[in-house]
Every structure is written in C-alpha cells, then in structure tokens.
C-alpha atoms as a PDB file:
ATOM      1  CA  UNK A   1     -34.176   7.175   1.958  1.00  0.00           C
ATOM      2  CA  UNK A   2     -35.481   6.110  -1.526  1.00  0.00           C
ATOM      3  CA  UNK A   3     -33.736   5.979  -4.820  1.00  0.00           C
ATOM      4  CA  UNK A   4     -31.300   8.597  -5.371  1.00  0.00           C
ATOM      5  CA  UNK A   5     -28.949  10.023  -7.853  1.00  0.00           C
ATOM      6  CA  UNK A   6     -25.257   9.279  -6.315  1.00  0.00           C
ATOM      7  CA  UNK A   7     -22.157  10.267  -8.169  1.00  0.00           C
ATOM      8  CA  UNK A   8     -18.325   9.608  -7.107  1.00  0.00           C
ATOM      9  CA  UNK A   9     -15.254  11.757  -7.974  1.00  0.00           C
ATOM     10  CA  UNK A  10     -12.241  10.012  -7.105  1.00  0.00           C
ATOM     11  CA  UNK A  11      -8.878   8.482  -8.563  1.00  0.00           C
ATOM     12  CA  UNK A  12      -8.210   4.723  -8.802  1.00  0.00           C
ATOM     13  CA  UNK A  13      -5.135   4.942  -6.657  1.00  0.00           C
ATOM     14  CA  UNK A  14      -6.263   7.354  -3.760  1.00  0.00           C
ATOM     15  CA  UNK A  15      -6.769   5.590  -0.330  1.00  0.00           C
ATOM     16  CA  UNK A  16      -9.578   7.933   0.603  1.00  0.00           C
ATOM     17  CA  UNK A  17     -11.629   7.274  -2.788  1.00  0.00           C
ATOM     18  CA  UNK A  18     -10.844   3.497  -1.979  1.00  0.00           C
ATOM     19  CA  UNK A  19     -12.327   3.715   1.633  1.00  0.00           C
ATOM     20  CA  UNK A  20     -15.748   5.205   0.663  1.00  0.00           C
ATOM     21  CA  UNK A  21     -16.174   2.718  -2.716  1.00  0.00           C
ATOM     22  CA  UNK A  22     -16.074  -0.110  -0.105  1.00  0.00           C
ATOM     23  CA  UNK A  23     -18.676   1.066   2.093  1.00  0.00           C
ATOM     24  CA  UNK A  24     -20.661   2.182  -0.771  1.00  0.00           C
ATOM     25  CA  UNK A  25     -20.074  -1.348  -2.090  1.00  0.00           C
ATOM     26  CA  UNK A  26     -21.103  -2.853   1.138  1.00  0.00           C
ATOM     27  CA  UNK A  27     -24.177  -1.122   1.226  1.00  0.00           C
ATOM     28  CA  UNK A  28     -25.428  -2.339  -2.200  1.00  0.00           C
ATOM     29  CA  UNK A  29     -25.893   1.413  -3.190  1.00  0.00           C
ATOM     30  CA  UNK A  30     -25.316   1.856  -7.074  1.00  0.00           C
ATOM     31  CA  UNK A  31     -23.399   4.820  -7.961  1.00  0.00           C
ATOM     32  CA  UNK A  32     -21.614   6.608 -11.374  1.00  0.00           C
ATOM     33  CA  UNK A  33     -17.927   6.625 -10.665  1.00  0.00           C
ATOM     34  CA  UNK A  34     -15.976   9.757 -12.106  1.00  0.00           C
ATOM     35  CA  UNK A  35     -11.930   8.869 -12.486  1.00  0.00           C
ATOM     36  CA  UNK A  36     -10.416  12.354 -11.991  1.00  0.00           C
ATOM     37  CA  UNK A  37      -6.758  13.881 -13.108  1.00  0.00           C
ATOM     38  CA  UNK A  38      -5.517  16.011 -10.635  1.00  0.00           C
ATOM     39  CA  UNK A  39      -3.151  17.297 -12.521  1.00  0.00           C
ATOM     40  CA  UNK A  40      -5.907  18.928 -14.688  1.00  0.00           C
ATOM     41  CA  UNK A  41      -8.724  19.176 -12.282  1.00  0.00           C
ATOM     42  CA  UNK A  42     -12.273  19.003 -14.057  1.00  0.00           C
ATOM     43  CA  UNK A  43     -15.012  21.374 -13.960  1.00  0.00           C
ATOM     44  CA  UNK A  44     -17.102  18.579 -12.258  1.00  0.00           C
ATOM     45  CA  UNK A  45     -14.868  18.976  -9.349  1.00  0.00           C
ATOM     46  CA  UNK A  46     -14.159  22.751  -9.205  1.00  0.00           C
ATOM     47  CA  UNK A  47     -17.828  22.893  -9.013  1.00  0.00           C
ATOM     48  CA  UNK A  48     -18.133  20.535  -6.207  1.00  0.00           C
ATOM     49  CA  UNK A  49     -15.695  20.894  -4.440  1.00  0.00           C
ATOM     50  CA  UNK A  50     -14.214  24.620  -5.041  1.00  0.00           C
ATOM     51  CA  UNK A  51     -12.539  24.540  -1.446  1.00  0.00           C
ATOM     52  CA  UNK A  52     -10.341  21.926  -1.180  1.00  0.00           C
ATOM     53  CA  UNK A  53     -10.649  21.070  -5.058  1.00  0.00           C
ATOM     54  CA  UNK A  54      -9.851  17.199  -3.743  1.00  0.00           C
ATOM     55  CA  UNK A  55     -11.112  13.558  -3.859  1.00  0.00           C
ATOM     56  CA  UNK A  56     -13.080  11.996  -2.898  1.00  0.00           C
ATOM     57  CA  UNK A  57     -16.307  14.098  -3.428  1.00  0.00           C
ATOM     58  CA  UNK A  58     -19.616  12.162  -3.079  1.00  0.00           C
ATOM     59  CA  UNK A  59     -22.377  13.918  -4.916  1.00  0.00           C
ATOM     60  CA  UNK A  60     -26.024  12.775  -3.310  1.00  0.00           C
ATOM     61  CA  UNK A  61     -28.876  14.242  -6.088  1.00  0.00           C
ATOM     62  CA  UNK A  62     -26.409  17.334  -6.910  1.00  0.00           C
ATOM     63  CA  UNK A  63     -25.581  18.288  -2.704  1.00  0.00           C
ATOM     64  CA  UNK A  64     -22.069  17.460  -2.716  1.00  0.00           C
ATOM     65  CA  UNK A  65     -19.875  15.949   0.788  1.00  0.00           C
ATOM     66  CA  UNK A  66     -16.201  16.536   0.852  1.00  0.00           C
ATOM     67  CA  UNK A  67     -13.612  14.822   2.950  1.00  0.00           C
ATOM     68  CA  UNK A  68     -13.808  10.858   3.093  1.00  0.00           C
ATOM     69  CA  UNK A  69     -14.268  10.226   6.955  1.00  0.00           C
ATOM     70  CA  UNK A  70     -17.456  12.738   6.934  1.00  0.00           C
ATOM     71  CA  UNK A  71     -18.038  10.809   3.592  1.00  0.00           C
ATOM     72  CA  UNK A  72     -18.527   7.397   5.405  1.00  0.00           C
ATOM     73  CA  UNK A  73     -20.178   8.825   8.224  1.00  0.00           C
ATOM     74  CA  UNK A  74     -23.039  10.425   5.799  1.00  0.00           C
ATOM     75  CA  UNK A  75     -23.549   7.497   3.869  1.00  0.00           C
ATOM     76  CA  UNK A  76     -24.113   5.568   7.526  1.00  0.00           C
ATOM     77  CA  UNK A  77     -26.866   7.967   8.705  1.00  0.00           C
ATOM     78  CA  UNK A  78     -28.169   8.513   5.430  1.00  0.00           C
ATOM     79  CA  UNK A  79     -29.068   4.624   4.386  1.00  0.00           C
ATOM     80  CA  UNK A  80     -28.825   3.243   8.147  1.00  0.00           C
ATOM     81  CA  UNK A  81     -31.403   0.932   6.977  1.00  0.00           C
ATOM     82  CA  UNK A  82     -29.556  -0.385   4.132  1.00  0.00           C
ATOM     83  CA  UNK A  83     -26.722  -2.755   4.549  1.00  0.00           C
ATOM     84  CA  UNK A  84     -24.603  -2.944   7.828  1.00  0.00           C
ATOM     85  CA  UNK A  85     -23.574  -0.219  10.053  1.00  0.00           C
ATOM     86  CA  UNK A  86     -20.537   1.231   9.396  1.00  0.00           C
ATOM     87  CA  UNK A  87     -20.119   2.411  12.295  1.00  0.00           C
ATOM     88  CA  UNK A  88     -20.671   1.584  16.062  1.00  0.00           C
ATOM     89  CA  UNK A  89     -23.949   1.772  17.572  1.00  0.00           C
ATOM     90  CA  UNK A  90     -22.628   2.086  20.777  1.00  0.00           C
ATOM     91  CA  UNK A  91     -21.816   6.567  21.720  1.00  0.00           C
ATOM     92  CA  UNK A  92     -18.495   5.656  23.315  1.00  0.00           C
ATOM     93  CA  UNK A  93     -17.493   3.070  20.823  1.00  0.00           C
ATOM     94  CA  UNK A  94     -18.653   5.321  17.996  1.00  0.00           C
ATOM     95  CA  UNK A  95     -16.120   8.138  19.614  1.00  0.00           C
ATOM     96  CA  UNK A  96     -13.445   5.754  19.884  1.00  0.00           C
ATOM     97  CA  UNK A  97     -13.932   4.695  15.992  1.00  0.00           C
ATOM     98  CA  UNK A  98     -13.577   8.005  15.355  1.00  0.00           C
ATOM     99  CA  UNK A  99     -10.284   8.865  17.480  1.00  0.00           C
ATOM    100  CA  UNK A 100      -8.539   5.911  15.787  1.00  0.00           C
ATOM    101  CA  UNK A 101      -9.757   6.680  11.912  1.00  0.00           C
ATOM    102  CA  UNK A 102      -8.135   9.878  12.304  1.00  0.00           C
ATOM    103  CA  UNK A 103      -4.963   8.436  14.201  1.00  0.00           C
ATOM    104  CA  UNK A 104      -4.643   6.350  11.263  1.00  0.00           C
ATOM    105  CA  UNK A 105      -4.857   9.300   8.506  1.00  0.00           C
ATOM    106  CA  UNK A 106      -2.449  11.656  10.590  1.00  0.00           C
ATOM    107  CA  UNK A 107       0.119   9.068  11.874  1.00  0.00           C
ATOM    108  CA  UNK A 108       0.121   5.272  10.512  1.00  0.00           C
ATOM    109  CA  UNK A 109      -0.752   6.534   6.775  1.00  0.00           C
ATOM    110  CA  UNK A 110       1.400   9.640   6.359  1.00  0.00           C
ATOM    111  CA  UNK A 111       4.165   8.396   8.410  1.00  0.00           C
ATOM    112  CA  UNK A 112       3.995   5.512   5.645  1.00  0.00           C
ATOM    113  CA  UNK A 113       4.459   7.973   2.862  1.00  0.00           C
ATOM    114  CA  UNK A 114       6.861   9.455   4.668  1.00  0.00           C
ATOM    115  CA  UNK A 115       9.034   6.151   3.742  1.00  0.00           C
ATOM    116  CA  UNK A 116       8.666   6.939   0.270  1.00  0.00           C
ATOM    117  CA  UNK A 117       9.425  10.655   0.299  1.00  0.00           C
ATOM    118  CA  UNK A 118      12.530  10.405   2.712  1.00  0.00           C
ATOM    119  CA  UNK A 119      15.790  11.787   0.974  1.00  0.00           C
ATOM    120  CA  UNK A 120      18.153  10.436   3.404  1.00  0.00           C
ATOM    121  CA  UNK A 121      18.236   7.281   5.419  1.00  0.00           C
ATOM    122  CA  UNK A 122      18.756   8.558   8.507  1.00  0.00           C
ATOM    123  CA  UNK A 123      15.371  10.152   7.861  1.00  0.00           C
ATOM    124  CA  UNK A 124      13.553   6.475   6.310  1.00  0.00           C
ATOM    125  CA  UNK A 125      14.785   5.003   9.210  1.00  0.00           C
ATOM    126  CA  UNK A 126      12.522   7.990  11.420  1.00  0.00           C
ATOM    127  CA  UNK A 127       9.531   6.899   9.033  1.00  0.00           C
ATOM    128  CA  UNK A 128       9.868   3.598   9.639  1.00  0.00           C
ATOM    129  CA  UNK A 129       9.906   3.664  13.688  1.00  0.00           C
ATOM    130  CA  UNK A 130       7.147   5.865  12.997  1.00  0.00           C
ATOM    131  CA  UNK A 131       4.952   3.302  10.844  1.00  0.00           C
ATOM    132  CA  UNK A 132       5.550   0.620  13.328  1.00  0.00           C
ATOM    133  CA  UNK A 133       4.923   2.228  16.561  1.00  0.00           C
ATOM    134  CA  UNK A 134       1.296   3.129  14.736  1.00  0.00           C
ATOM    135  CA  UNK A 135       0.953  -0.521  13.819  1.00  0.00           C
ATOM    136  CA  UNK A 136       1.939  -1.708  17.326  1.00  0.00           C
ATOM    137  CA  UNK A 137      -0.663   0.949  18.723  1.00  0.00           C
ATOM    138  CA  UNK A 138      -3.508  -0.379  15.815  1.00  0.00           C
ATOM    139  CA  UNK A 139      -2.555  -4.370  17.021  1.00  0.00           C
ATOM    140  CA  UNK A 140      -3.849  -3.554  20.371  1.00  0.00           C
ATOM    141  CA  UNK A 141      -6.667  -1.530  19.289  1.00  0.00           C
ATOM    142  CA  UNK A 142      -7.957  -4.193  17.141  1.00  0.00           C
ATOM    143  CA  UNK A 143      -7.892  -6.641  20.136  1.00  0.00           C
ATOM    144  CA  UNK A 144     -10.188  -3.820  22.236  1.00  0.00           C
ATOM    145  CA  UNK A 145     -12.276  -3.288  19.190  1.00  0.00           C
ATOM    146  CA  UNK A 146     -12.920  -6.397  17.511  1.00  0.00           C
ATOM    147  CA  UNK A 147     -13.591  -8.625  21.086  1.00  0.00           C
ATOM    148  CA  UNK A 148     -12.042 -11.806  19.116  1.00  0.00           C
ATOM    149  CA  UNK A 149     -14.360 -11.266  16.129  1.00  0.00           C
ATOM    150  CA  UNK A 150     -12.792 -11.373  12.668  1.00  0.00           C
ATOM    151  CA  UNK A 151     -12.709  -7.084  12.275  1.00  0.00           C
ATOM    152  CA  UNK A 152     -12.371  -3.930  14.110  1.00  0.00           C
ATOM    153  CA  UNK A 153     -16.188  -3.603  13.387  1.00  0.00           C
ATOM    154  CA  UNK A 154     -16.778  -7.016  14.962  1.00  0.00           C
ATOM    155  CA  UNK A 155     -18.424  -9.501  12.548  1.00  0.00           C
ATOM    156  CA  UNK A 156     -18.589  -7.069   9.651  1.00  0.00           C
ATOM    157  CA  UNK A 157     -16.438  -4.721   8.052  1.00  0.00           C
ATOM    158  CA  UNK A 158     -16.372  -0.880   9.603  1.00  0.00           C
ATOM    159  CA  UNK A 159     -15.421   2.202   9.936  1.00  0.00           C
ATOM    160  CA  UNK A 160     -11.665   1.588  11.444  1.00  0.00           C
ATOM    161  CA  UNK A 161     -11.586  -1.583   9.107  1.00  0.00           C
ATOM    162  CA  UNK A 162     -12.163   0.516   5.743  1.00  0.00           C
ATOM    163  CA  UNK A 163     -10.038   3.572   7.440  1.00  0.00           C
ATOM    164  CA  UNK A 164      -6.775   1.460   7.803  1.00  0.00           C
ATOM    165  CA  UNK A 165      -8.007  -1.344   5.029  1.00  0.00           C
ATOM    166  CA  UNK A 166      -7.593   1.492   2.136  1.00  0.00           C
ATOM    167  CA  UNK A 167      -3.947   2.201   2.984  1.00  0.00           C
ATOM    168  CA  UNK A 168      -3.028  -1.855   2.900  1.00  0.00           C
ATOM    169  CA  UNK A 169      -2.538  -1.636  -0.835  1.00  0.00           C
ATOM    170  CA  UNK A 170      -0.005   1.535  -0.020  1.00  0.00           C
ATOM    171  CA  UNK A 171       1.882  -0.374   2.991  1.00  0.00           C
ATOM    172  CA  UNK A 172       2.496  -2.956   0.899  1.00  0.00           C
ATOM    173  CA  UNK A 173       3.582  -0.978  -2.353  1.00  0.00           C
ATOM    174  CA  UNK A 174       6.178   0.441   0.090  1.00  0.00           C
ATOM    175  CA  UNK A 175       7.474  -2.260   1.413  1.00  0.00           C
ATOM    176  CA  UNK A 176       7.599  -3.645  -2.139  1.00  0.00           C
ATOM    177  CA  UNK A 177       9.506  -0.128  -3.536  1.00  0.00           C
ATOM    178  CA  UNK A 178      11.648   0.010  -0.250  1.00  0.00           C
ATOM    179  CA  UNK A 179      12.544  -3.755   0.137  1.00  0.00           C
ATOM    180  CA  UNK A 180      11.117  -4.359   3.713  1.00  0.00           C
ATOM    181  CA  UNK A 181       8.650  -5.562   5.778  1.00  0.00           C
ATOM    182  CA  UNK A 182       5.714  -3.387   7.901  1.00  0.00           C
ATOM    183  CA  UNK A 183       3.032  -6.049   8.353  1.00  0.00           C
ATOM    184  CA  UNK A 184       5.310  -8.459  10.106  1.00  0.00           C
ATOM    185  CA  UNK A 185       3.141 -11.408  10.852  1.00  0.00           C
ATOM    186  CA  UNK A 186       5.193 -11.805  14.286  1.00  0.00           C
ATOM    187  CA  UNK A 187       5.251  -8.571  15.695  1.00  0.00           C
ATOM    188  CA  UNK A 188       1.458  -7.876  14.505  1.00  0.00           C
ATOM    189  CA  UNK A 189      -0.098 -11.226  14.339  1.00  0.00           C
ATOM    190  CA  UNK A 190      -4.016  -9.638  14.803  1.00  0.00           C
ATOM    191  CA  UNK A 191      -3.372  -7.253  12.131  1.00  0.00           C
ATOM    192  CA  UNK A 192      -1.636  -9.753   9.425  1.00  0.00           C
ATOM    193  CA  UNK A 193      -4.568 -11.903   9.856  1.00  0.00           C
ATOM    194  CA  UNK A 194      -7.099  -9.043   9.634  1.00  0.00           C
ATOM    195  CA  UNK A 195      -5.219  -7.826   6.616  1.00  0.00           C
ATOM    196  CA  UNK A 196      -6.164 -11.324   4.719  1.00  0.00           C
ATOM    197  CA  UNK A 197      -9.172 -11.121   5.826  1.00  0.00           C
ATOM    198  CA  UNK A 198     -10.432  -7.858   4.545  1.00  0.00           C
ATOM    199  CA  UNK A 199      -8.727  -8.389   1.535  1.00  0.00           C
ATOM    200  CA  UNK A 200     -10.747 -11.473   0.762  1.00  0.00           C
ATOM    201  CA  UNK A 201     -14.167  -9.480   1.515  1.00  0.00           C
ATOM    202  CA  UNK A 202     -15.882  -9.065  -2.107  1.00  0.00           C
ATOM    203  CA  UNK A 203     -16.796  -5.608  -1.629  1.00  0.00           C
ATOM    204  CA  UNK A 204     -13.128  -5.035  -1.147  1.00  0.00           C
ATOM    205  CA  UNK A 205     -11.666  -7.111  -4.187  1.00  0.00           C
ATOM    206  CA  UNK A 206     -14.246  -5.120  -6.268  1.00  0.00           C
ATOM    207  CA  UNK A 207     -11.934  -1.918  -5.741  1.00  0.00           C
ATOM    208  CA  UNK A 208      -8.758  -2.371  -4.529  1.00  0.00           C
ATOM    209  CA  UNK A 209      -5.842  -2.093  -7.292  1.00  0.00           C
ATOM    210  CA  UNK A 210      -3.299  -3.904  -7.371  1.00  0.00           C
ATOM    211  CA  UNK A 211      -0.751  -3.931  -5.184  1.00  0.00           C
ATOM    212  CA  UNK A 212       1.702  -4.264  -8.670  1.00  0.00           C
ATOM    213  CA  UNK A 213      -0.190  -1.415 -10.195  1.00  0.00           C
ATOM    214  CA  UNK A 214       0.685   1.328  -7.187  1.00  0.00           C
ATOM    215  CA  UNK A 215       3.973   0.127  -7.065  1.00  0.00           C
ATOM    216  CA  UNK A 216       4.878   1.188 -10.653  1.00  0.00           C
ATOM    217  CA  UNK A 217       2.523   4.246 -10.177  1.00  0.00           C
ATOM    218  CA  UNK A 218       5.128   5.139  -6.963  1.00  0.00           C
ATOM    219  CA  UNK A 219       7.992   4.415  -9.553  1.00  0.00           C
ATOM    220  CA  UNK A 220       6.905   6.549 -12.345  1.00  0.00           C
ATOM    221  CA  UNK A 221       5.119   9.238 -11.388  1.00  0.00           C
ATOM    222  CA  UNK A 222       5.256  10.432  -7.584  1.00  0.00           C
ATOM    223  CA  UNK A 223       8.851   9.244  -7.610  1.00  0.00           C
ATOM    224  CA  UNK A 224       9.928  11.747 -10.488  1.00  0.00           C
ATOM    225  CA  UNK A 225       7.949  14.485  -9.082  1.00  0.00           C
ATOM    226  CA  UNK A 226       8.941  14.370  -5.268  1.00  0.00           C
ATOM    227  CA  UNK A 227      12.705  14.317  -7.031  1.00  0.00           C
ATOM    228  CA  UNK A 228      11.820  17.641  -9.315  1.00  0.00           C
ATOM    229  CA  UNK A 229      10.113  19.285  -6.025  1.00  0.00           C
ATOM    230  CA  UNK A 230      13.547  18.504  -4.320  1.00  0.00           C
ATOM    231  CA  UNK A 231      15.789  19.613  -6.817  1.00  0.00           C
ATOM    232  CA  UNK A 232      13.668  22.968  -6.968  1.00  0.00           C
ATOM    233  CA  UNK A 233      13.588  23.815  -3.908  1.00  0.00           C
ATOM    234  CA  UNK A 234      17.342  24.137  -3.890  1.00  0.00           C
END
C-alpha cells in the first residue's frame, strides 16, 4: 500500500488502544501516537471521531476508522503484505475469530470490570462466576484455535490473542485491587501459559503498562469516580 501518513488517538491505559498498538507494532508500521484526556476531549478527536467521540481512532492519511476490532481488521486488509496476518486465512476460522473477539469485549472483559464496580459482595461474587465461566469457555477455545501451537493465531500472535491479550494487564490489576485470583494456573492451564507467552512477545512489552501502574490508576481515579456516580445517583 506504500508509505502513508498513520496517526493514533488513544490513552495509555485503554485495552482497546493497547490491542491495535500491538498489531500495529507487529506489522512494523510507524505511526504518531496522540495520548488523549477524556475528560477534556481534544479537537483532534471531536473531529475524528464526532460520533462516538472515543479511543481508539486510527487516522490513515486524514480518513479516520473508529472502533478497535474494525481497527485491526483494516490494518489486516490494508498492509496484508506487510507483517503476519492478523487474522485467519481460513472463511470459517476468520468467522469464528470474530465470534470470540467480541465474546471477549461483551462478557470476559466487562464482566471483569464488573469486579471492580460491584457495591456489594453478593454482587462481586456474580462478577466473579461471570469472569470465570468466560475464562473456562476461552481455555477450550484456545485448544480449538491454537491446534497445540503457542497462540490462538497458531504460531504468531492474532486477532483473539491481541483481543483477550489487551485486557491481561486489567485481569490482573483486579485481582491485585480485589485480592484474588482469575488466571488460576490449575483451572486454566492453556491460558496461564499463553498469558506468559504473549507477554514476553516484544511487540507486546513495547506497550503494555504496567500492571502496578493500572492498579493505582483503578485506586485513584475510577475508584473515586464510580463512588461519586453512586453517591449521586441517590
């Protein structure tokens, strides 16, 4: 596709921002990375992305694409010659990839948060059943998927690997801020293992925070608001 202009909008700590800095990472593409406050949105991203007015936005010579998972897709068809797939060649694989990355967003992820937010235990204890049922559901997938290679992608990092790979620093943040354990190396053997494994990757190490750094960030600032946004709505 040539040399092009590629800009980022994202924030450091957003799972979606970290999913499509890997891939873009993993492709060798070189891009300008815009940190964003959300709290006082910039013109930048007003302008490109006036719907949602949300990261990640990936700006491709001044044509802007919104919404991570379509962000990963476009940067696979766009430089398919560059770098490895992201996702499967395969139709029905490709589907499945699909299915699962959204599974992931909608279920595993926010039932994750949902740990976090809970104002009662009766309803952390929900969340939790909730985040491991997704986890035992993503162990078996990852056996289907990755046919005893090292990722969901097979021998390289994919779509479903940088899907649930960008929440990993968010699991174990919670289980840090909660005091418990998610990624239990017996129940989910495949995915503890995977977990190291895409950790280690150096496209990953380039951009994932640290796990110390999200945990304070939970602490001091979503903490204190979720707590106001109770108290309020009173």
């Amino acid at each position: 596709m040539g040399e092009r202009e590629l800009k980022l909008l994202g924030t450091w700590v957003s799972p979606y921002v970290i999913r499509v800095r890997v891939v873009l990472n993993q492709k060798g593409l070189k891009y300008e990375y815009f940190e964003q406050d959300l709290t006082n949105k910039s013109e930048l991203l007003l302008k490109y992305n006036p719907i949602h007015k949300k990261v990640p936005v990936l700006i491709d010579n001044d044509q802007p694409v919104c919404e991570s998972l379509v962000i990963l897709q476009y940067i696979d068809e766009a430089w398919s010659k560059t770098g490895p797939s992201v996702l499967p060649t395969d139709p029905y694989e490709r589907a499945m990839a699909r299915f699962w990355a959204v599974y992931i967003d909608d279920k595993v992820f926010l039932a994750s948060a949902g740990i976090l937010k809970a104002t009662t235990e009766e309803a952390k204890a929900e969340k939790i059943i909730e985040t491991m049922a997704g986890l035992e559901l993503l162990e078996e997938t990852f056996k289907k998927c990755s046919k005893g290679k090292p990722f969901f992608g097979g021998d390289t990092i994919g779509f479903l690997d940088v899907t649930l790979g960008s929440c990993l620093v968010w699991l174990k943040a919670t289980e840090k801020v909660s005091e418990l354990t998610l990624l239990d190396g017996n129940k989910f053997p495949k995915l503890v293992k995977w977990t190291e494994q895409f950790l280690s990757a150096d496209c990953v190490k380039e951009v994932m925070p640290k796990v110390e750094k999200v945990e304070e960030y939970i602490n001091k600032t979503l903490k204190p608001k979720w707590a106001a946004a109770a108290t309020s709505s009173k």
